[in-house]
N, C-alpha and C. Protein backbone atom coordinates (compact mmCIF):
# COMPACT_ATOMS: atom_id res chain seq x y z
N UNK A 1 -17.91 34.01 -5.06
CA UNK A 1 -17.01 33.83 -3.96
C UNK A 1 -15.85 32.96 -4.43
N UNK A 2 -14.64 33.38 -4.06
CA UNK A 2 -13.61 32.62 -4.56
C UNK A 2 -12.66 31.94 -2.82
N UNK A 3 -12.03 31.02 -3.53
CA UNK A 3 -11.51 30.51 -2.19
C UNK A 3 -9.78 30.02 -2.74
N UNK A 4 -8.86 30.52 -1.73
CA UNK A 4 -8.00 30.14 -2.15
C UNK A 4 -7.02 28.59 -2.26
N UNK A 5 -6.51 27.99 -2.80
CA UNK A 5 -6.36 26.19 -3.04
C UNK A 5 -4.24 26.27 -2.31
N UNK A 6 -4.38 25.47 -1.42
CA UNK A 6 -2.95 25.62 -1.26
C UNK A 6 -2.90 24.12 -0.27
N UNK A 7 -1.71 23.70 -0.18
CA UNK A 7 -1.50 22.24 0.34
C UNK A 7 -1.77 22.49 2.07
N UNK A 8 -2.32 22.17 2.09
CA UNK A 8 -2.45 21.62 3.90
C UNK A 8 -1.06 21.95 5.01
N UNK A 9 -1.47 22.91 5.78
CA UNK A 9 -0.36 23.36 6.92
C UNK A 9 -0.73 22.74 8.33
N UNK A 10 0.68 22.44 8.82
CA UNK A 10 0.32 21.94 10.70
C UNK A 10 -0.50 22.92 11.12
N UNK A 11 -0.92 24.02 10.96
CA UNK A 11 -1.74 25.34 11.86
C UNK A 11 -3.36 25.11 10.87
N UNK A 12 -3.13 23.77 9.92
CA UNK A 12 -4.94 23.54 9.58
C UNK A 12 -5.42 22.06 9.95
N UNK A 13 -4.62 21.62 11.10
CA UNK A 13 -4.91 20.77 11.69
C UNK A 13 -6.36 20.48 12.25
N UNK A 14 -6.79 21.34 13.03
CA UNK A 14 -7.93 21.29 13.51
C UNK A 14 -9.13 21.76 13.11
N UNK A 15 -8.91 22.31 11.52
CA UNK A 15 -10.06 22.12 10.57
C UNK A 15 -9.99 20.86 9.48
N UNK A 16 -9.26 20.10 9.44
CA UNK A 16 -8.88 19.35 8.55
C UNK A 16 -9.71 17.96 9.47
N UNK A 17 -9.11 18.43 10.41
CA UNK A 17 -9.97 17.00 11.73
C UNK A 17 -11.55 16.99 11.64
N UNK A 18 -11.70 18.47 11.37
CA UNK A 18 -13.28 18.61 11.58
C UNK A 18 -13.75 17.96 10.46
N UNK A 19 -13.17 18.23 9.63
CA UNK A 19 -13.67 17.87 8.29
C UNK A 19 -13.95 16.17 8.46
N UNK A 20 -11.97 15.56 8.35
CA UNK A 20 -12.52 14.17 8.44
C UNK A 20 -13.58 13.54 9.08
N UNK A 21 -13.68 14.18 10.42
CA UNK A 21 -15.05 13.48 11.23
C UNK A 21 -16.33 14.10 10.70
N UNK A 22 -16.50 14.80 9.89
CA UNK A 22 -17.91 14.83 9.22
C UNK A 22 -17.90 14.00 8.05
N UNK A 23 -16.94 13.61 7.73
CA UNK A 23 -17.06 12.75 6.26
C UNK A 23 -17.01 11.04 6.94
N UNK A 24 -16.43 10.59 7.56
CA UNK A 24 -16.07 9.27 8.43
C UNK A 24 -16.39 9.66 10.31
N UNK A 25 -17.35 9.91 10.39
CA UNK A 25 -17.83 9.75 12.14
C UNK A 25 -17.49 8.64 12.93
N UNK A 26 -17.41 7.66 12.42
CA UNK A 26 -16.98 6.42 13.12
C UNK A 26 -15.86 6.33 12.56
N UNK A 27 -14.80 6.71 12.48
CA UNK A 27 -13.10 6.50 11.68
C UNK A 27 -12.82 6.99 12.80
N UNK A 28 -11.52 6.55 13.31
CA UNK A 28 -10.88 7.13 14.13
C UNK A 28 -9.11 7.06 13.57
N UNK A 29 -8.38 7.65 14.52
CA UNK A 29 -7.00 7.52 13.51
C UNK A 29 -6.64 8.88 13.28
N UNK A 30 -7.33 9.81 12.47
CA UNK A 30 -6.92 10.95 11.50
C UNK A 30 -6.48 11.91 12.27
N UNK A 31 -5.97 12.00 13.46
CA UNK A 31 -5.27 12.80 14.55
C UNK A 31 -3.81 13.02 13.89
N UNK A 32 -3.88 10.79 14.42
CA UNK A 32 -2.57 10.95 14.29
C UNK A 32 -1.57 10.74 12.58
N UNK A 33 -2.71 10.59 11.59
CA UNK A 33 -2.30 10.32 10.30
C UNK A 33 -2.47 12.06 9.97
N UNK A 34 -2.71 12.99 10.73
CA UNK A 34 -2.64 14.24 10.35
C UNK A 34 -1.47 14.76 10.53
N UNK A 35 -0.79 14.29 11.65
CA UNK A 35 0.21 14.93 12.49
C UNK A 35 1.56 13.93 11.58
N UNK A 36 1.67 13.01 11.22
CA UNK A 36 2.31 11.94 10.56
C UNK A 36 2.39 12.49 9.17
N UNK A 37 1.62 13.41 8.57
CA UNK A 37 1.78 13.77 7.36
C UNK A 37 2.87 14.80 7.16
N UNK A 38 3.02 15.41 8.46
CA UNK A 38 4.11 16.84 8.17
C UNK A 38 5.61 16.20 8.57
N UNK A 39 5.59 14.95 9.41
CA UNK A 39 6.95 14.18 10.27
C UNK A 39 6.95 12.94 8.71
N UNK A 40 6.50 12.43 8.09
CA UNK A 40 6.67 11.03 6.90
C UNK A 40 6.78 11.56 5.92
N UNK A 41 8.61 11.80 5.29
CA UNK A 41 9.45 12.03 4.35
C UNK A 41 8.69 11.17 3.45
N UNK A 42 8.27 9.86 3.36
CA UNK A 42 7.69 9.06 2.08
C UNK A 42 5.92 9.15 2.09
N UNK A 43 5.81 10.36 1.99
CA UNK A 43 4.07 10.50 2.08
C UNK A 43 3.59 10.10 1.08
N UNK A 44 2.22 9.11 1.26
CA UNK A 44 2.02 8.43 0.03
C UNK A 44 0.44 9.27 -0.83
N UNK A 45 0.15 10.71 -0.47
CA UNK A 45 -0.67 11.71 -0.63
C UNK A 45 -0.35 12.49 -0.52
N UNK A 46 -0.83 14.09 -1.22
CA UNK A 46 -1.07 14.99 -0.95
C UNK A 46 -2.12 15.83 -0.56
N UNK A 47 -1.73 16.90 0.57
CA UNK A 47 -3.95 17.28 0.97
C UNK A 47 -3.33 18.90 0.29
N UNK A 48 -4.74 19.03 -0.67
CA UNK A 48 -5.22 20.48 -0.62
C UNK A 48 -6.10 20.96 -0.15
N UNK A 49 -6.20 22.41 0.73
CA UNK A 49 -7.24 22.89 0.79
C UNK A 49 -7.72 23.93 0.78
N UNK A 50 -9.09 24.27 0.11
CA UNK A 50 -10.09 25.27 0.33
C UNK A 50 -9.96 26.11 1.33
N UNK A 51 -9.57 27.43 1.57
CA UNK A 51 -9.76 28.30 2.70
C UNK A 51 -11.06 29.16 2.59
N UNK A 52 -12.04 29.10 3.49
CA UNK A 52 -13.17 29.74 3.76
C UNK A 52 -12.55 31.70 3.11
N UNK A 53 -12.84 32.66 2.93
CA UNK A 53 -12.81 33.91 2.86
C UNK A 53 -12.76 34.76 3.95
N UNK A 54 -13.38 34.51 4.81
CA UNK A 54 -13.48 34.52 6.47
C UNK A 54 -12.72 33.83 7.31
N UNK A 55 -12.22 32.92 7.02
CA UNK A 55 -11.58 32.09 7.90
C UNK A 55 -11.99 30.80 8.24
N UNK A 56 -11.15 29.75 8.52
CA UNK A 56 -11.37 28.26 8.29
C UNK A 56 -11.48 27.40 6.74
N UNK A 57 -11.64 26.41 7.00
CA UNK A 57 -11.37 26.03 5.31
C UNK A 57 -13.13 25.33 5.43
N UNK A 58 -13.06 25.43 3.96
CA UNK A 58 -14.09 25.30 3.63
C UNK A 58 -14.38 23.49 2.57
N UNK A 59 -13.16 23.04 2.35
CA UNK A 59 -12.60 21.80 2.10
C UNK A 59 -11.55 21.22 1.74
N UNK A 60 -11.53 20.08 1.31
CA UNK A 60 -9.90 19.31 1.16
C UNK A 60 -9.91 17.90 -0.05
N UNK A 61 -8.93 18.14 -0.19
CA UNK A 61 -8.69 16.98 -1.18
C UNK A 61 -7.64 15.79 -1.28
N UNK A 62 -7.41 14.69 -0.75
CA UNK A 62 -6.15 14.23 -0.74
C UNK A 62 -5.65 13.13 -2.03
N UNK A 63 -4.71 13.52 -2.58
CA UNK A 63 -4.57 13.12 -4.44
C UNK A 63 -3.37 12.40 -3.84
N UNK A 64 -3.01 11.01 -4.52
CA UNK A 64 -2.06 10.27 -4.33
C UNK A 64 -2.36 9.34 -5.19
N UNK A 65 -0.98 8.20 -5.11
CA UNK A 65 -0.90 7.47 -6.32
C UNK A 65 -1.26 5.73 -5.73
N UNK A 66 -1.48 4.69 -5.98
CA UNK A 66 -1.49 3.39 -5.85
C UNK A 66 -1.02 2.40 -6.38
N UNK A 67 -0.72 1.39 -6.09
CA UNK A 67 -0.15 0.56 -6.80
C UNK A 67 -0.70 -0.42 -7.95
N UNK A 68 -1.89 -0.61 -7.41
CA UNK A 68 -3.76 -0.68 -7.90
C UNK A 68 -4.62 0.06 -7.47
N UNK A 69 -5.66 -0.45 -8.79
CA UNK A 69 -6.98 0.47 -8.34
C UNK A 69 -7.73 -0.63 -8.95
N UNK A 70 -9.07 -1.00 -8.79
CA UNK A 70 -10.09 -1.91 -9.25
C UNK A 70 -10.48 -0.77 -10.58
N UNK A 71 -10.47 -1.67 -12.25
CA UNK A 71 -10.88 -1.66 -13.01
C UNK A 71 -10.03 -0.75 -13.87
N UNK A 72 -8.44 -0.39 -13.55
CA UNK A 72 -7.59 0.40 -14.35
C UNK A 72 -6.34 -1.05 -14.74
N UNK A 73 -6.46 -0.73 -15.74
CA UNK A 73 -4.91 -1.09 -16.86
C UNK A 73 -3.35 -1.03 -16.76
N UNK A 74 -3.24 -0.01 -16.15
CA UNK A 74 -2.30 0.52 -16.12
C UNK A 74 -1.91 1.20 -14.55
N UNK A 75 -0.54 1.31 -14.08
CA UNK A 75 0.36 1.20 -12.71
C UNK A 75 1.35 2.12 -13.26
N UNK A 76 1.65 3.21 -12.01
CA UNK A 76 0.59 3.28 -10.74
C UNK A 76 -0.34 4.04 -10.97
N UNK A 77 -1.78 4.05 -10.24
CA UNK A 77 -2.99 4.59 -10.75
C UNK A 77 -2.90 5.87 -9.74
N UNK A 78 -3.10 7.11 -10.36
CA UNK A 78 -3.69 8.70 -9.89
C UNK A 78 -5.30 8.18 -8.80
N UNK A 79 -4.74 8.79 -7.62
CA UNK A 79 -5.45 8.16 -7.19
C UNK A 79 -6.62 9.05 -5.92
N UNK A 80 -7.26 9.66 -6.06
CA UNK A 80 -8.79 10.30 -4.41
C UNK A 80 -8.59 9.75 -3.79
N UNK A 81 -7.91 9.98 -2.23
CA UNK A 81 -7.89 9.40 -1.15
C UNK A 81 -8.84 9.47 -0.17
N UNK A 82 -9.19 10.94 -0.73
CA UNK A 82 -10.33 11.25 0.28
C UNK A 82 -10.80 12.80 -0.10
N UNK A 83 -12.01 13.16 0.10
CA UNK A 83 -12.86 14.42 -0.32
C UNK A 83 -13.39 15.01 0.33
């Protein structure tokens, strides 16, 4: 089974939500840091995601950079925001 990888659209909003609340159940927020990602010219991430074959996605990835990271050398650090 193959799945196709492409950056996160306003119309995968409400699988992207699902997702966060199975990974963080008690987080709240990711509504509006979803909706803030397509309106914030200085986004400090990018989300990819997994589309199911059938329909819906099947996961996500958000890759961004930091200013630190605990136990790297070197700035700014490549950085998993979230999985």
């Amino acid at each position: 089974m193959s799945h196709t990888i492409r950056e996160v659209t306003a119309a995968d909003i409400p699988e992207w939500l699902r997702m966060w609340q199975a990974l963080l159940p008690d987080d709240t927020g990711h509504e509006a840091e979803a909706c803030a990602y397509f309106t914030c010219r200085a986004r400090y991430a990018v989300t990819l995601v997994a589309e199911r074959p059938g329909g819906g996605l099947a996961g996500f990835v958000e890759v961004g950079s930091r200013s630190l990271a605990e136990g790297c050398e070197f700035q700014p650090v490549a950085y998993i925001e979230g999985w």
